[in-house]
Structures are given as C-alpha cells and as structure tokens.
N, C-alpha and C. Protein backbone atom coordinates (compact mmCIF):
# COMPACT_ATOMS: atom_id res chain seq x y z
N UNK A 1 -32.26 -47.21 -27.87
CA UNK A 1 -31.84 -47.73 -29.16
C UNK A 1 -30.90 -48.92 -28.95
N UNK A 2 -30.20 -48.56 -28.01
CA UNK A 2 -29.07 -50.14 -27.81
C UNK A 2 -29.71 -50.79 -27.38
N UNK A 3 -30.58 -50.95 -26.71
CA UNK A 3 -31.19 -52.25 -25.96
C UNK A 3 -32.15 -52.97 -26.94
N UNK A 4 -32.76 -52.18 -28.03
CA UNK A 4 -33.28 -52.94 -29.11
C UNK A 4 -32.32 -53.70 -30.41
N UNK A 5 -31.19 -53.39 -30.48
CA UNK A 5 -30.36 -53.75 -30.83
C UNK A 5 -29.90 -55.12 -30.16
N UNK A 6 -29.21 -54.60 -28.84
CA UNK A 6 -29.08 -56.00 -28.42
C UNK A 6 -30.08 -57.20 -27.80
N UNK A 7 -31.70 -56.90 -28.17
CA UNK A 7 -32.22 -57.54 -28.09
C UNK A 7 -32.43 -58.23 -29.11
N UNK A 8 -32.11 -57.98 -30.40
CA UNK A 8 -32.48 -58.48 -31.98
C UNK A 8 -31.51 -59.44 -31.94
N UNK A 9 -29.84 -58.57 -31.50
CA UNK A 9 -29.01 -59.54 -31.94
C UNK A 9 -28.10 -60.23 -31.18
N UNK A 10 -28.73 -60.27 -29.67
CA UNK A 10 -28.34 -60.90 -28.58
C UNK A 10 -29.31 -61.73 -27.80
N UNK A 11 -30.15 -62.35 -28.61
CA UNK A 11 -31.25 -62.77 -27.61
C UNK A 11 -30.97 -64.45 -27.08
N UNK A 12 -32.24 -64.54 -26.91
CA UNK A 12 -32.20 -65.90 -26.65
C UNK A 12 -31.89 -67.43 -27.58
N UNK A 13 -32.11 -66.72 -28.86
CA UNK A 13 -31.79 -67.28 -30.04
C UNK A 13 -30.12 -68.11 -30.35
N UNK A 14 -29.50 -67.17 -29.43
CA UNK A 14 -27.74 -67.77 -29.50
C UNK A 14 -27.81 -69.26 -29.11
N UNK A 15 -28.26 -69.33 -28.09
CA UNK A 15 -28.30 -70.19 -27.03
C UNK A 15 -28.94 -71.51 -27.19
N UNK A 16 -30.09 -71.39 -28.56
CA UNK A 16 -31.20 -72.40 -28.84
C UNK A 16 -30.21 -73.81 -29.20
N UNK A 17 -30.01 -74.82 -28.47
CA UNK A 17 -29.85 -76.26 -28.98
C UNK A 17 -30.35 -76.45 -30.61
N UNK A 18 -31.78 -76.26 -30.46
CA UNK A 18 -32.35 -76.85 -31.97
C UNK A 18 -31.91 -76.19 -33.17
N UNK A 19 -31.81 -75.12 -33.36
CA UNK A 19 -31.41 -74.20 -34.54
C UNK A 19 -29.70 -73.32 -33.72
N UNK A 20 -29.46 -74.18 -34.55
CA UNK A 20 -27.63 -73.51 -34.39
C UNK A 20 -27.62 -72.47 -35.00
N UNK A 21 -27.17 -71.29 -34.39
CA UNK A 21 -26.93 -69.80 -34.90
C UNK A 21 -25.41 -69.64 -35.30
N UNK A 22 -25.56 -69.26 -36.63
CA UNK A 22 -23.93 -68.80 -37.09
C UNK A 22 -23.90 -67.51 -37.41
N UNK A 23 -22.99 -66.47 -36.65
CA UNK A 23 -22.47 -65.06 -36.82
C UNK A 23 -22.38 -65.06 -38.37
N UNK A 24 -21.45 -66.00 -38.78
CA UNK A 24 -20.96 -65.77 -40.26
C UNK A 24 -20.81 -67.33 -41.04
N UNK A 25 -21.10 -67.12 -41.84
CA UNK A 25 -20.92 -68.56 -42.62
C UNK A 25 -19.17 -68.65 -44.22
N UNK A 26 -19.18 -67.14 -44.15
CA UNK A 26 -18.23 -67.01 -44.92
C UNK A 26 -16.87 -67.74 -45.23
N UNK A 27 -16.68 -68.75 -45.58
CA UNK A 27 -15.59 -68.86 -45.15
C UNK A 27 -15.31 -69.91 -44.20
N UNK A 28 -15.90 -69.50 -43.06
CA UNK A 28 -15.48 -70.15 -41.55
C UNK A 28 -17.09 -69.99 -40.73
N UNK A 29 -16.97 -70.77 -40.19
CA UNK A 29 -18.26 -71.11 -39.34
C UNK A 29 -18.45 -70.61 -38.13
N UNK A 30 -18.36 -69.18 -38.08
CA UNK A 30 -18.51 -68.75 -36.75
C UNK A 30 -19.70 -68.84 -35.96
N UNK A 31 -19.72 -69.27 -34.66
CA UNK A 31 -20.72 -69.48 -33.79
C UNK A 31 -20.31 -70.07 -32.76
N UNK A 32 -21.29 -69.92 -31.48
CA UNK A 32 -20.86 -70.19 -30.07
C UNK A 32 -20.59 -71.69 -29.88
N UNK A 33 -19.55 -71.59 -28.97
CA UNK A 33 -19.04 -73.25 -28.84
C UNK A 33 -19.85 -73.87 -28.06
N UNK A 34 -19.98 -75.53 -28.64
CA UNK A 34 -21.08 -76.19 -28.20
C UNK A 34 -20.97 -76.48 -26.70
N UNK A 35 -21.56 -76.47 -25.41
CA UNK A 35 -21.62 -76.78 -24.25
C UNK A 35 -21.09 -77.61 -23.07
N UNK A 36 -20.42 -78.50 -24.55
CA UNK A 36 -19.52 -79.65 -24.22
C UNK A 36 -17.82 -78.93 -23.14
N UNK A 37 -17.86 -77.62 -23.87
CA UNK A 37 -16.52 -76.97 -23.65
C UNK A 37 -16.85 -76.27 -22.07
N UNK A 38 -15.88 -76.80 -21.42
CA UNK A 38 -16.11 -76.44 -19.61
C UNK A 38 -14.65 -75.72 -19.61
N UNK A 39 -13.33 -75.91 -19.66
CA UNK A 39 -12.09 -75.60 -19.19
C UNK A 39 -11.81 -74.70 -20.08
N UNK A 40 -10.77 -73.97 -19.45
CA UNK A 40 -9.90 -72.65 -19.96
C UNK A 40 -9.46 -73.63 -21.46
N UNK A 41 -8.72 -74.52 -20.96
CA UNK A 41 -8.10 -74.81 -22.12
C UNK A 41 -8.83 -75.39 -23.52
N UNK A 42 -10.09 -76.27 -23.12
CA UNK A 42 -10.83 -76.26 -24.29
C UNK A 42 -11.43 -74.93 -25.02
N UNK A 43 -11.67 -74.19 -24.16
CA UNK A 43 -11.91 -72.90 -24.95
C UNK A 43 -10.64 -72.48 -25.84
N UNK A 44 -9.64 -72.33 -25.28
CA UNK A 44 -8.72 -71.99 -25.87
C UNK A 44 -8.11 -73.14 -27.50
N UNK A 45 -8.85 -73.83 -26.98
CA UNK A 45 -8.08 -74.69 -28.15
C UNK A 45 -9.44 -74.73 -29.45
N UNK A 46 -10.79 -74.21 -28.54
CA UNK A 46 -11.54 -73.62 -29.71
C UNK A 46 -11.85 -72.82 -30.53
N UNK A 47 -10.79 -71.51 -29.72
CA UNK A 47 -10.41 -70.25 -30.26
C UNK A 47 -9.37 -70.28 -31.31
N UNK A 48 -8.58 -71.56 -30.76
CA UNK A 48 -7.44 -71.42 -31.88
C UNK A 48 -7.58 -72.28 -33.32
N UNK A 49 -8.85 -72.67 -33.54
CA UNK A 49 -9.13 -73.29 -34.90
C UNK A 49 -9.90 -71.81 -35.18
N UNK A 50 -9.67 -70.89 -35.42
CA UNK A 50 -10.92 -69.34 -35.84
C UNK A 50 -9.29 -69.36 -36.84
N UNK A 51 -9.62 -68.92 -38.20
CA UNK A 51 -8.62 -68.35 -38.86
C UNK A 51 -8.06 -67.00 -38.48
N UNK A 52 -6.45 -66.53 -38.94
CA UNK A 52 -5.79 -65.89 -38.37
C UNK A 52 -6.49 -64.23 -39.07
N UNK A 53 -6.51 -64.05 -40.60
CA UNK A 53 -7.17 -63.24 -41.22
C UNK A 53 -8.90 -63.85 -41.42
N UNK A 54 -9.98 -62.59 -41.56
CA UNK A 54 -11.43 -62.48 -41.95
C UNK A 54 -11.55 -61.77 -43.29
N UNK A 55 -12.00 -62.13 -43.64
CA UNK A 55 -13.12 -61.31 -45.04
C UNK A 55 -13.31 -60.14 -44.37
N UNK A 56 -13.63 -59.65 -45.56
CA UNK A 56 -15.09 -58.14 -44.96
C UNK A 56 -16.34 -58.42 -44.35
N UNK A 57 -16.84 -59.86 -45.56
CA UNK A 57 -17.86 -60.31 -45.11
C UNK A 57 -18.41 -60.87 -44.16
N UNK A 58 -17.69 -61.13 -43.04
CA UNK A 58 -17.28 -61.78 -41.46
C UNK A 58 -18.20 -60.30 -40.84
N UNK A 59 -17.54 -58.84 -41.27
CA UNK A 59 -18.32 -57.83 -40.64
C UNK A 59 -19.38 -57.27 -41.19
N UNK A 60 -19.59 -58.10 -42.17
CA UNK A 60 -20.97 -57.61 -42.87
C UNK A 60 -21.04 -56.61 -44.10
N UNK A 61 -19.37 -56.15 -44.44
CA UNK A 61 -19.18 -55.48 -45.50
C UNK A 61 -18.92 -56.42 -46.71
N UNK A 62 -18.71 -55.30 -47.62
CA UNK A 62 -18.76 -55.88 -49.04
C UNK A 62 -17.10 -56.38 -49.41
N UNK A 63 -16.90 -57.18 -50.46
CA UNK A 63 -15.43 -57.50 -50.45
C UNK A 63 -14.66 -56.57 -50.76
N UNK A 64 -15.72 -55.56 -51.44
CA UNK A 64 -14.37 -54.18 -51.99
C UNK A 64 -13.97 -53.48 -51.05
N UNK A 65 -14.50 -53.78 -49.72
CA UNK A 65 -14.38 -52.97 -48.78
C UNK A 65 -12.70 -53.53 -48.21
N UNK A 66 -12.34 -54.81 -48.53
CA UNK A 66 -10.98 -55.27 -48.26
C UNK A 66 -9.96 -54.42 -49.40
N UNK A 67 -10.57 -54.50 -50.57
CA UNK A 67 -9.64 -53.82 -51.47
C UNK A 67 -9.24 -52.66 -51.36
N UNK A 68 -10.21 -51.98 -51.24
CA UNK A 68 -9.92 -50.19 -50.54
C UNK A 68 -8.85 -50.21 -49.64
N UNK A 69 -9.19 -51.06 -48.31
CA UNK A 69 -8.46 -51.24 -47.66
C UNK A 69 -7.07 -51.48 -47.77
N UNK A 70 -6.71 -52.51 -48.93
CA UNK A 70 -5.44 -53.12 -49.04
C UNK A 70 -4.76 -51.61 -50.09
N UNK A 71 -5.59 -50.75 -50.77
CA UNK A 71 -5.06 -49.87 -51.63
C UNK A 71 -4.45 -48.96 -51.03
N UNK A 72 -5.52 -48.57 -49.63
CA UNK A 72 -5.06 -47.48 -48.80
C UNK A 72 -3.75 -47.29 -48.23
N UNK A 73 -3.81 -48.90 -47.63
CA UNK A 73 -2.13 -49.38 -46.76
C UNK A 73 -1.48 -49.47 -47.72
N UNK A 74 -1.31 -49.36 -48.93
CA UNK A 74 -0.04 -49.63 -49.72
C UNK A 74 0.12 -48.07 -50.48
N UNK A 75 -0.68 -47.18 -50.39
CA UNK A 75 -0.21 -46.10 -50.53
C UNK A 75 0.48 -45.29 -49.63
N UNK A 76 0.05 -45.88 -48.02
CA UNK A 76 0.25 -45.32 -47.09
C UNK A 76 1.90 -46.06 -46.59
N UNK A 77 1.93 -47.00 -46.71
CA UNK A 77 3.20 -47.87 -46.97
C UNK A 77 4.46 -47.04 -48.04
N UNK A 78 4.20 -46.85 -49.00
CA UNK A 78 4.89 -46.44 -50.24
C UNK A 78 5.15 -44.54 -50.08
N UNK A 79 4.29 -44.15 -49.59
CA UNK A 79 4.54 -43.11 -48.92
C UNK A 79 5.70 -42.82 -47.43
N UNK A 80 5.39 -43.52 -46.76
CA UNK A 80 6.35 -43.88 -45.77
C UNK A 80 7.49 -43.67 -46.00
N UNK A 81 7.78 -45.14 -47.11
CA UNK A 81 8.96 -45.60 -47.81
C UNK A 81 9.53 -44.28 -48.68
N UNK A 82 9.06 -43.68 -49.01
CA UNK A 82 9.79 -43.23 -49.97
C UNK A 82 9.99 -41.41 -49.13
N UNK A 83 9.45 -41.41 -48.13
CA UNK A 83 9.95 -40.43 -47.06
C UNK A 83 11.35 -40.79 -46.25
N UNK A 84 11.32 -41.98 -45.67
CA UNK A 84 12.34 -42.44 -45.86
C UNK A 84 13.62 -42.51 -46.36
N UNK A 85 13.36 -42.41 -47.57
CA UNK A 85 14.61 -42.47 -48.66
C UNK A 85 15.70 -41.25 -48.60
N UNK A 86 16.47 -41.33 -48.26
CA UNK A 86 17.89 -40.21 -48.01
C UNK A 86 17.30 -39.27 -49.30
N UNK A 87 17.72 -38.00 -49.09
CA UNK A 87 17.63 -36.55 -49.91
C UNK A 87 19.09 -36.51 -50.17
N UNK A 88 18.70 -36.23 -51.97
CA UNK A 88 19.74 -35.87 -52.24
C UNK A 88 19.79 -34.83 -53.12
N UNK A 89 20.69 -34.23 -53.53
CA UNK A 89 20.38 -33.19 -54.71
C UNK A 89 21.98 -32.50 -54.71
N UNK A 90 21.92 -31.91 -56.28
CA UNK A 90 22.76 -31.41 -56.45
C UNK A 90 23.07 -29.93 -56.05
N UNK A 91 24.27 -30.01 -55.07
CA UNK A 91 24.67 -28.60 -54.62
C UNK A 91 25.64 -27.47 -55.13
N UNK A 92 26.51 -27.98 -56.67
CA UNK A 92 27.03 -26.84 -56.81
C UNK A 92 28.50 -27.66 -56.19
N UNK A 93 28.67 -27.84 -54.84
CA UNK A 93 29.86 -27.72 -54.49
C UNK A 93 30.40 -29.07 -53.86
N UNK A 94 29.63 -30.13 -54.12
CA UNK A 94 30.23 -31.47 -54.51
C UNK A 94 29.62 -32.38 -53.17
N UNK A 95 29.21 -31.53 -51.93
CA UNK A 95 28.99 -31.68 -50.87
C UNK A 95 27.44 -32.32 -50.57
N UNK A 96 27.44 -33.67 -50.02
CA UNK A 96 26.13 -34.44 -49.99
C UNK A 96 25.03 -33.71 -48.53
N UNK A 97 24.00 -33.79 -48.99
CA UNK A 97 23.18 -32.92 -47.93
C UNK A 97 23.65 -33.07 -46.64
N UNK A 98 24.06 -34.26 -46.16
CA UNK A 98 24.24 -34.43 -44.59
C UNK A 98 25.53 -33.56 -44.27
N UNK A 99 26.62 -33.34 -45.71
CA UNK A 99 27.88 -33.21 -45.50
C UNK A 99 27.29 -31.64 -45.33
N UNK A 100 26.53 -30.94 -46.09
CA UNK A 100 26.27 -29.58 -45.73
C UNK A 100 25.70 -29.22 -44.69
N UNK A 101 24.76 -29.88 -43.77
CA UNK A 101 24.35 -29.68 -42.46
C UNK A 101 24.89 -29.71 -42.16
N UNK A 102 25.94 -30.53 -41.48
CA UNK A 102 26.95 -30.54 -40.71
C UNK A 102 27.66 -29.09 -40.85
N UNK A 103 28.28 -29.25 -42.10
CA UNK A 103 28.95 -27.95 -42.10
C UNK A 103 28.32 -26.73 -41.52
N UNK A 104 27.11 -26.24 -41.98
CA UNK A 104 26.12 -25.55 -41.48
C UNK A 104 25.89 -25.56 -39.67
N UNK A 105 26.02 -26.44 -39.17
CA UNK A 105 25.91 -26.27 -37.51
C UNK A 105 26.78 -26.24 -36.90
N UNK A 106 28.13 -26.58 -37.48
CA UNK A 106 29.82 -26.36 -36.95
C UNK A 106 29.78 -24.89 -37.39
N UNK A 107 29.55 -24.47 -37.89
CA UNK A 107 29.60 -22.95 -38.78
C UNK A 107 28.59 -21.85 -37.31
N UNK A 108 27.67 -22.51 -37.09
CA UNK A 108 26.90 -21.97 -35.91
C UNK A 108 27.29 -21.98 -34.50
C-alpha cells in the first residue's frame, strides 16, 4: 500500500522541467526549488521565503478544520488559566486557604 502511494505522489512528475508541480497553491506556492539552487545557503534562503503559519488547506483539510482547532486551544488555554487562579473561599475563621495549610502541617 505505501509504495503505491508513494508512487502516485512521489513520482517522476516532481522533477518534470515542462509542467511545474505545486504541493499547494493556497496562499503560497509550494513546490520544489528550481535547479538553479546548489549551496546550503541558497536553499536556506529558499526556505526562508515559505510563510511562518499554513492554512488547513496546505494539508488538504477544510478551513473549519483551523477553527476547531483554534476553539480547542482556547478552551484548553482558558482552562489552564483558570486552574491556575489561587482558591479561595470562605472559612468561617478569617484565615486564607494557604494561611490554613500551613496551619494544618505545623499542626502535623
């Protein structure tokens, strides 16, 4: 099964001069750098025009698939945060939770 896979979408087709192959058109023009590029550093300086964030559509998903995404991390964010947040509550005897632990393990 993988080898038909990467025969569909690894073939010889990348490579063709005449018909330029683009991964993704979304956005940004992804596809293999033209031949011209020999040195570390031209590569590198071709890597560094690729934008910093992608779409969904870069992986072939749908855009809601970013939104889900962004809903998830901000529940998961806000959850965090608000675990975080010092406990407090009323004790009766004026004493803030940390002040009663304490008391509680000097007491032990």
């Amino acid at each position: 099964v993988l080898s038909t896979y990467l025969n569909e979408y690894f073939g010889d087709f990348l490579f063709d001069t005449n018909n330029k192959f683009f991964f993704s058109r979304d956005g940004f023009d992804y596809s293999l750098p033209v031949s011209r590029i020999n040195t570390v550093e031209e590569i590198r300086q071709y890597v560094e025009t690729f934008p910093l964030t992608n779409s969904p559509a870069v992986f072939g998903l749908h855009p809601n698939a970013e939104i889900g995404y962004f809903m998830s991390f901000t529940n998961d964010l806000w959850h965090t945060l608000i675990s975080l947040q010092p406990r407090t509550g009323d004790t009766g005897s004026g004493l803030s939770r940390e002040e009663q632990i304490y008391n509680t393990a000097t007491n032990l």
